[in-house]
N, C-alpha and C. Protein backbone atom coordinates (compact mmCIF):
# COMPACT_ATOMS: atom_id res chain seq x y z
N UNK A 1 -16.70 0.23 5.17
CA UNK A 1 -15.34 0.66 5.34
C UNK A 1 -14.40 -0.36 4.70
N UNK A 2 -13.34 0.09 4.23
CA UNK A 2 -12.32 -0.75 3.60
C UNK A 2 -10.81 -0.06 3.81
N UNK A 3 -10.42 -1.16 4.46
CA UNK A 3 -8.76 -1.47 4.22
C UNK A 3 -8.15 -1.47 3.18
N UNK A 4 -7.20 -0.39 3.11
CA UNK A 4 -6.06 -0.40 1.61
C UNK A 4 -4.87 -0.11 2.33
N UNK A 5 -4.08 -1.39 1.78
CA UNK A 5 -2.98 -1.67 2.22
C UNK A 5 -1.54 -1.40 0.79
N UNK A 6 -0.84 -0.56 0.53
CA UNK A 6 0.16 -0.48 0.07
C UNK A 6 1.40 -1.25 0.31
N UNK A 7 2.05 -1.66 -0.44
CA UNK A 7 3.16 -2.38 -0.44
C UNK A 7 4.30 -1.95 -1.59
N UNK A 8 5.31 -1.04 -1.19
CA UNK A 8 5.69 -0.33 -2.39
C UNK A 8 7.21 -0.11 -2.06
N UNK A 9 8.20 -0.01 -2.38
CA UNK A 9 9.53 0.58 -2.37
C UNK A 9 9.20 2.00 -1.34
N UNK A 10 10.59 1.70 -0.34
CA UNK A 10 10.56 2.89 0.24
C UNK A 10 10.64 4.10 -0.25
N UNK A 11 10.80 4.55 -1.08
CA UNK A 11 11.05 5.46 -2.13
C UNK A 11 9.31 6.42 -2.08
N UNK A 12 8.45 5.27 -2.42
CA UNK A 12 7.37 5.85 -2.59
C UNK A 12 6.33 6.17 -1.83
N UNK A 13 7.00 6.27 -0.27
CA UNK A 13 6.22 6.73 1.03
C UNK A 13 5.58 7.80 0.95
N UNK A 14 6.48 9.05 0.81
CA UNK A 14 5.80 10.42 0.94
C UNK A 14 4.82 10.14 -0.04
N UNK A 15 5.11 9.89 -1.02
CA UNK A 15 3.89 9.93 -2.41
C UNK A 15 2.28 9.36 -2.00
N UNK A 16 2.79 8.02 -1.30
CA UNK A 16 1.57 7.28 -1.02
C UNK A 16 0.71 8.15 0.32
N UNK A 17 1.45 8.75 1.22
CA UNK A 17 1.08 9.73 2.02
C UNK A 17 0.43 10.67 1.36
N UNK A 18 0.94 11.76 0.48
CA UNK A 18 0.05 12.84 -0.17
C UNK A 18 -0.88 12.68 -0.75
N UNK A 19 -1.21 10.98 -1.06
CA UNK A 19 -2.29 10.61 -2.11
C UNK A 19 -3.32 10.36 -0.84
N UNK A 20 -3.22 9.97 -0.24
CA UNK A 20 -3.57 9.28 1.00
C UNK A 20 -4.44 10.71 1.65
N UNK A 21 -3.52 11.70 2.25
CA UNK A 21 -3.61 13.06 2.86
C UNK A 21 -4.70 13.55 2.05
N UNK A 22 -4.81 13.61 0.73
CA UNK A 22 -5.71 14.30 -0.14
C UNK A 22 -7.07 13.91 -0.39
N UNK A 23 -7.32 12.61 0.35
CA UNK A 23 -8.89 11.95 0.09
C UNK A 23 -9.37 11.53 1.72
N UNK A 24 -8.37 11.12 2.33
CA UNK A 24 -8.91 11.03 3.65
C UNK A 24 -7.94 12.06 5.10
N UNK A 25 -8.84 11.67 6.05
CA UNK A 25 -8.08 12.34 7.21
C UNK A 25 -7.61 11.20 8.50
N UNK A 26 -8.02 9.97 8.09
CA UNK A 26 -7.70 8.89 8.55
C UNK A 26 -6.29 8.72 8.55
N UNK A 27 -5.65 8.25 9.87
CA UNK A 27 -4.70 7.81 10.02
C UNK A 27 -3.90 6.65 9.40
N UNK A 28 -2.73 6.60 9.40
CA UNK A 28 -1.89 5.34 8.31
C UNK A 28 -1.35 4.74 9.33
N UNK A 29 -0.86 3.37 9.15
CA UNK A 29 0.22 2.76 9.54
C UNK A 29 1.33 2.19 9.08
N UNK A 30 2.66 2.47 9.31
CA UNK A 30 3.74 2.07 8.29
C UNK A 30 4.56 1.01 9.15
N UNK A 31 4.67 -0.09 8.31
CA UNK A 31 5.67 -0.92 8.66
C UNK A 31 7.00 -1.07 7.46
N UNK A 32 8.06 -1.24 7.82
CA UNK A 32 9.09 -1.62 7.09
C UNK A 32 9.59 -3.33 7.12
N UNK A 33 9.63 -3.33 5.75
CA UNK A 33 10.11 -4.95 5.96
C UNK A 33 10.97 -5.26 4.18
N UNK A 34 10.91 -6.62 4.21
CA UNK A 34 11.81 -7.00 3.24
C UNK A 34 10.81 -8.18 2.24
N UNK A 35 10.79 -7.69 1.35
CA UNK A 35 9.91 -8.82 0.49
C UNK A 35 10.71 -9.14 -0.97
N UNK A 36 9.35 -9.83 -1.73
CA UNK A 36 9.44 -9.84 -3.31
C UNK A 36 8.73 -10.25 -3.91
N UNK A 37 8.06 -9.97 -5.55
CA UNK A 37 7.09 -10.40 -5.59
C UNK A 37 7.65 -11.49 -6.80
N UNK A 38 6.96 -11.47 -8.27
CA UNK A 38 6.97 -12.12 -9.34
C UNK A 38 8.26 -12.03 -9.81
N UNK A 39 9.06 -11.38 -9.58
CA UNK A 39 10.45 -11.23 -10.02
C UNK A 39 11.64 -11.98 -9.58
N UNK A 40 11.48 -12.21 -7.87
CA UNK A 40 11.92 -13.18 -6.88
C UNK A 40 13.25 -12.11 -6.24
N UNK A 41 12.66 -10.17 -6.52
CA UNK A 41 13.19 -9.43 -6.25
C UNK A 41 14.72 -9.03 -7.08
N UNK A 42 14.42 -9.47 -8.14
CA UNK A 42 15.38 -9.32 -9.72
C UNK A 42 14.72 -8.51 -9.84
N UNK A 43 15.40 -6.74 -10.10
CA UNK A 43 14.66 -5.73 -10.93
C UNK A 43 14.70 -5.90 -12.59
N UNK A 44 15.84 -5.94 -13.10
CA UNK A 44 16.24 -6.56 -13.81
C UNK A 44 16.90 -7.51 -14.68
N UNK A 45 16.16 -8.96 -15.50
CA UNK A 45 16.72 -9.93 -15.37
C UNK A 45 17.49 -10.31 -16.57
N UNK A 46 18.68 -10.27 -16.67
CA UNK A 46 19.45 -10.82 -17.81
C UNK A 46 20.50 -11.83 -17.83
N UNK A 47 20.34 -12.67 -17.27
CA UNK A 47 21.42 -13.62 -16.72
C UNK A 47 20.70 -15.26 -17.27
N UNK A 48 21.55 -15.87 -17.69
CA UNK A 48 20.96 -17.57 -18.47
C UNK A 48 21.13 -18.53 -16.55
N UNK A 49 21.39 -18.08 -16.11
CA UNK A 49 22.14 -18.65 -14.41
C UNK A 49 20.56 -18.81 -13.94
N UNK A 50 20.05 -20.35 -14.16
CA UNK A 50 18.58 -20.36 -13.46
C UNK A 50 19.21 -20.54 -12.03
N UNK A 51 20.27 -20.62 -11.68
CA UNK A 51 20.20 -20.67 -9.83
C UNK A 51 20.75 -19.29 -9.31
N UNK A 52 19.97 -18.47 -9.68
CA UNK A 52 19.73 -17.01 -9.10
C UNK A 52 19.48 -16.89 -8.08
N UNK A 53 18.42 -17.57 -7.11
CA UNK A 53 18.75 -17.26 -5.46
C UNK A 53 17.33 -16.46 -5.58
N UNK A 54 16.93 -16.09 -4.53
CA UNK A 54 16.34 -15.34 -3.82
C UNK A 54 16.56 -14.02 -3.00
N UNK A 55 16.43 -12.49 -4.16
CA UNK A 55 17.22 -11.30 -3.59
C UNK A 55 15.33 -10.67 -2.90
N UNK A 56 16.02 -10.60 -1.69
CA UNK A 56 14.67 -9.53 -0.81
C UNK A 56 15.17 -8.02 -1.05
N UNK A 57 14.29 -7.76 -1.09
CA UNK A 57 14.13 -5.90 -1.15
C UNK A 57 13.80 -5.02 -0.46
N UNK A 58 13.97 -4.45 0.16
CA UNK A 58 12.94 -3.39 1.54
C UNK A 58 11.41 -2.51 0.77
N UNK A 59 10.80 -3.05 1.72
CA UNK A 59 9.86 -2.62 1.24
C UNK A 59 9.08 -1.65 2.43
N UNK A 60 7.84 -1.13 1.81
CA UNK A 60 6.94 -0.36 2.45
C UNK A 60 6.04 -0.83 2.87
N UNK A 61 5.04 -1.29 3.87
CA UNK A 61 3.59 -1.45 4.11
C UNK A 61 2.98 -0.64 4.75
N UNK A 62 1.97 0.37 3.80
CA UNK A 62 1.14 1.78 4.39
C UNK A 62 -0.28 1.33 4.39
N UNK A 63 -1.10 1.03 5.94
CA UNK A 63 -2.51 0.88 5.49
C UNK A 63 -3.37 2.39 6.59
N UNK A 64 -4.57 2.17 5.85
CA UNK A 64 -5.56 2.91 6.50
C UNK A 64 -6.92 2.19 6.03
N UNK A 65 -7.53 3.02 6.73
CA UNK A 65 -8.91 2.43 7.28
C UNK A 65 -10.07 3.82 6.32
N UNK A 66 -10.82 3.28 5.00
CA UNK A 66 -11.54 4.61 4.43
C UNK A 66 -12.52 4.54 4.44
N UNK A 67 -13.37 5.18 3.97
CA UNK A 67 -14.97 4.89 4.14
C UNK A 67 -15.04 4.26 2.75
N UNK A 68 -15.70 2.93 2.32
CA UNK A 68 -16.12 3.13 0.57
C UNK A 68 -16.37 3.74 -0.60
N UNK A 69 -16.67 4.76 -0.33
CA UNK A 69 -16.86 5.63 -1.97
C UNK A 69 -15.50 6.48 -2.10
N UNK A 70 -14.55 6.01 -1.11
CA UNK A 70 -13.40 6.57 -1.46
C UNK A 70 -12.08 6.04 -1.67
N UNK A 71 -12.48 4.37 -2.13
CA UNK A 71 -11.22 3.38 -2.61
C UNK A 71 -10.92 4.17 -3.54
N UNK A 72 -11.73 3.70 -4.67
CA UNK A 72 -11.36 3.86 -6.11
C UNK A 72 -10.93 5.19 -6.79
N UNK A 73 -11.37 5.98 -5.80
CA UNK A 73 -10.36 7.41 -6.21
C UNK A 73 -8.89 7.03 -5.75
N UNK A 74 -8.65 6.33 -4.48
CA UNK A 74 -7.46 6.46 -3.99
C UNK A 74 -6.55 5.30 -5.06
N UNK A 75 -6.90 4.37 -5.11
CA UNK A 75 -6.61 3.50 -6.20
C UNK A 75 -5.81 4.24 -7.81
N UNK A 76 -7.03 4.47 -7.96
CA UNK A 76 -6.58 5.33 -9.39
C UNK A 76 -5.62 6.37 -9.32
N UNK A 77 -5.36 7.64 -8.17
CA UNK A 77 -4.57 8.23 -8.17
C UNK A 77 -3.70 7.62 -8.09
N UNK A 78 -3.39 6.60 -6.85
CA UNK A 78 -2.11 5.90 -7.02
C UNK A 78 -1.61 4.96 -8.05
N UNK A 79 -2.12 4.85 -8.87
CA UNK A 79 -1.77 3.92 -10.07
C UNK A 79 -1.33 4.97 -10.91
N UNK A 80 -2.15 6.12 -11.23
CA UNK A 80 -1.59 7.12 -12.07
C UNK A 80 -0.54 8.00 -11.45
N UNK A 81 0.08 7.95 -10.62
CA UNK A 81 0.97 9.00 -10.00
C UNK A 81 2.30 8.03 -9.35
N UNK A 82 1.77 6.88 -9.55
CA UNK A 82 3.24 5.92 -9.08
C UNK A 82 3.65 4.70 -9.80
N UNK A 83 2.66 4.38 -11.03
CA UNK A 83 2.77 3.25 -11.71
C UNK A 83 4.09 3.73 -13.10
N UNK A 84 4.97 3.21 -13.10
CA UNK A 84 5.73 2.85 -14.10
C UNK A 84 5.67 2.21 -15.09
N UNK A 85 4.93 1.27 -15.34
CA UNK A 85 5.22 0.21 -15.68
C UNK A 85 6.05 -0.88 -15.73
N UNK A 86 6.78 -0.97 -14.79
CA UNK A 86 7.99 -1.66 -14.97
C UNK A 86 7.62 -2.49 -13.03
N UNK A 87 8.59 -3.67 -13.66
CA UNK A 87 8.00 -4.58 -12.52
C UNK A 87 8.63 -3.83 -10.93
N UNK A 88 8.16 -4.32 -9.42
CA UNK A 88 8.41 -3.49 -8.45
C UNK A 88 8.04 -2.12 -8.45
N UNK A 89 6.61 -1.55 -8.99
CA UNK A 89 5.32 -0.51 -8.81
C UNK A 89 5.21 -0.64 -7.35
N UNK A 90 4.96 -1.80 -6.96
CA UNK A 90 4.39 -2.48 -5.56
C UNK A 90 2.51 -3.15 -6.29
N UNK A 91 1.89 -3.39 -5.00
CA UNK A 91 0.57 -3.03 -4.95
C UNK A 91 0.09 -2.69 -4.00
N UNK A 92 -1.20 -2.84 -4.30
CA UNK A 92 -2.64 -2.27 -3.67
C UNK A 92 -3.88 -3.54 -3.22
N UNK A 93 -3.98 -3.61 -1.80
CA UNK A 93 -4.26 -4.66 -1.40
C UNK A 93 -5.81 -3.97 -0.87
N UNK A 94 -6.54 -4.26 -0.99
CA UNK A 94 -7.91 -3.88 -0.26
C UNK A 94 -9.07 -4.67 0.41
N UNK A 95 -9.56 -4.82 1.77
CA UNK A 95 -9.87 -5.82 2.56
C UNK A 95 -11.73 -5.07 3.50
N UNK A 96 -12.69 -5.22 3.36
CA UNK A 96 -13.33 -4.92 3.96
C UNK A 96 -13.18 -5.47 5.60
N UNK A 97 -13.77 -4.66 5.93
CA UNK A 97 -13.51 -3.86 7.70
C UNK A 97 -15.06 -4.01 8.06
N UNK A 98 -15.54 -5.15 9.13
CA UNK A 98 -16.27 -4.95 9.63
C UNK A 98 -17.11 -3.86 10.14
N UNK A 99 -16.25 -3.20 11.24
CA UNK A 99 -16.45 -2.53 12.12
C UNK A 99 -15.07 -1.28 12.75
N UNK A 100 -15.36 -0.34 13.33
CA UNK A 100 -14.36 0.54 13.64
C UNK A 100 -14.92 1.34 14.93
N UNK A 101 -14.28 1.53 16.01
CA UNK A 101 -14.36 1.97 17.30
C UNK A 101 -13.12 2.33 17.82
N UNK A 102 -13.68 3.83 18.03
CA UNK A 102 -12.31 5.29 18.27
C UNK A 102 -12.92 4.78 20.03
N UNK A 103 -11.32 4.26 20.47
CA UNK A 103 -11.65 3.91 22.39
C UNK A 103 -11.68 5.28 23.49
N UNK A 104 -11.14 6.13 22.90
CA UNK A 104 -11.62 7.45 23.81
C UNK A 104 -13.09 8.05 23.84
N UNK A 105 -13.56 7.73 22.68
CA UNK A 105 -15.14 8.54 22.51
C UNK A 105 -16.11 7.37 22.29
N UNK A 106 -15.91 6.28 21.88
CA UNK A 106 -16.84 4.66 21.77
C UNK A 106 -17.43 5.21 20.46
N UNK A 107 -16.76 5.96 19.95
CA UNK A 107 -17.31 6.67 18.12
C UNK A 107 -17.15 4.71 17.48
N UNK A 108 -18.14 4.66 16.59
CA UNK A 108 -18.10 3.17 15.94
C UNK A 108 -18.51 3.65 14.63
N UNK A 109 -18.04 3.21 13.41
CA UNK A 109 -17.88 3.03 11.85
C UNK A 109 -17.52 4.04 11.46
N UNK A 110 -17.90 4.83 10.30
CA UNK A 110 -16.98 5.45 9.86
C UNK A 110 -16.93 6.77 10.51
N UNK A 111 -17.70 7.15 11.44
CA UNK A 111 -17.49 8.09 12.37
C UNK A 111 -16.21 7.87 13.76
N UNK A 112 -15.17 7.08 13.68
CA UNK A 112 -14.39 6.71 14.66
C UNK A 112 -13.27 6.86 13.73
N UNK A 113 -13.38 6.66 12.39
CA UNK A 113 -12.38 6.52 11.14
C UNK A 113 -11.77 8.37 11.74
């Protein structure tokens, strides 16, 4: 089992949901918060002023819990259906998962998913 964790502009919730909805039936979790990455949250930078500061951005964090043979589909759709090219895409964070246990039924791995 593996953890994929999104980190993306609020903008691109529903999207990451339908991509999400379409490969698994596993539940998400969304947090809202404020970040930045390589940019220092400059979308775009044209200014000679190196004391620019530090602008945070609201961001998205969507994870779920999938079985393995179904990262890399989810991956790829979301790269092809939300990637721009242009900096603030977000990413795609992915973390193996020990173990998983649904506490109403004591269901454990990817049968609790």
């Amino acid at each position: 089992m593996k953890e994929i964790e999104f980190i993306v502009n609020g903008d691109k919730l529903e999207r990451v949901k339908r991509i999400l909805l379409a490969h698994s039936k596993s539940g998400i979790f969304v947090t809202q918060g404020f970040g930045y990455g390589h940019q220092q949250g400059f979308r775009q930078v044209y200014t000679r002023d190196d004391d620019r500061g530090v602008n945070m951005l609201p961001k998205v964090s969507v994870r779920t819990v999938v079985r393995d043979e179904l990262v890399d589909a989810i991956i790829d759709e979301a790269v092809a259906d939300m990637g721009n090219a242009t900096f603030g895409d977000g990413k795609v964070f992915v973390k193996n998962i020990q173990d998983a246990v649904r506490i109403r039924t004591n269901e454990r791995g990817d049968e609790a998913l």
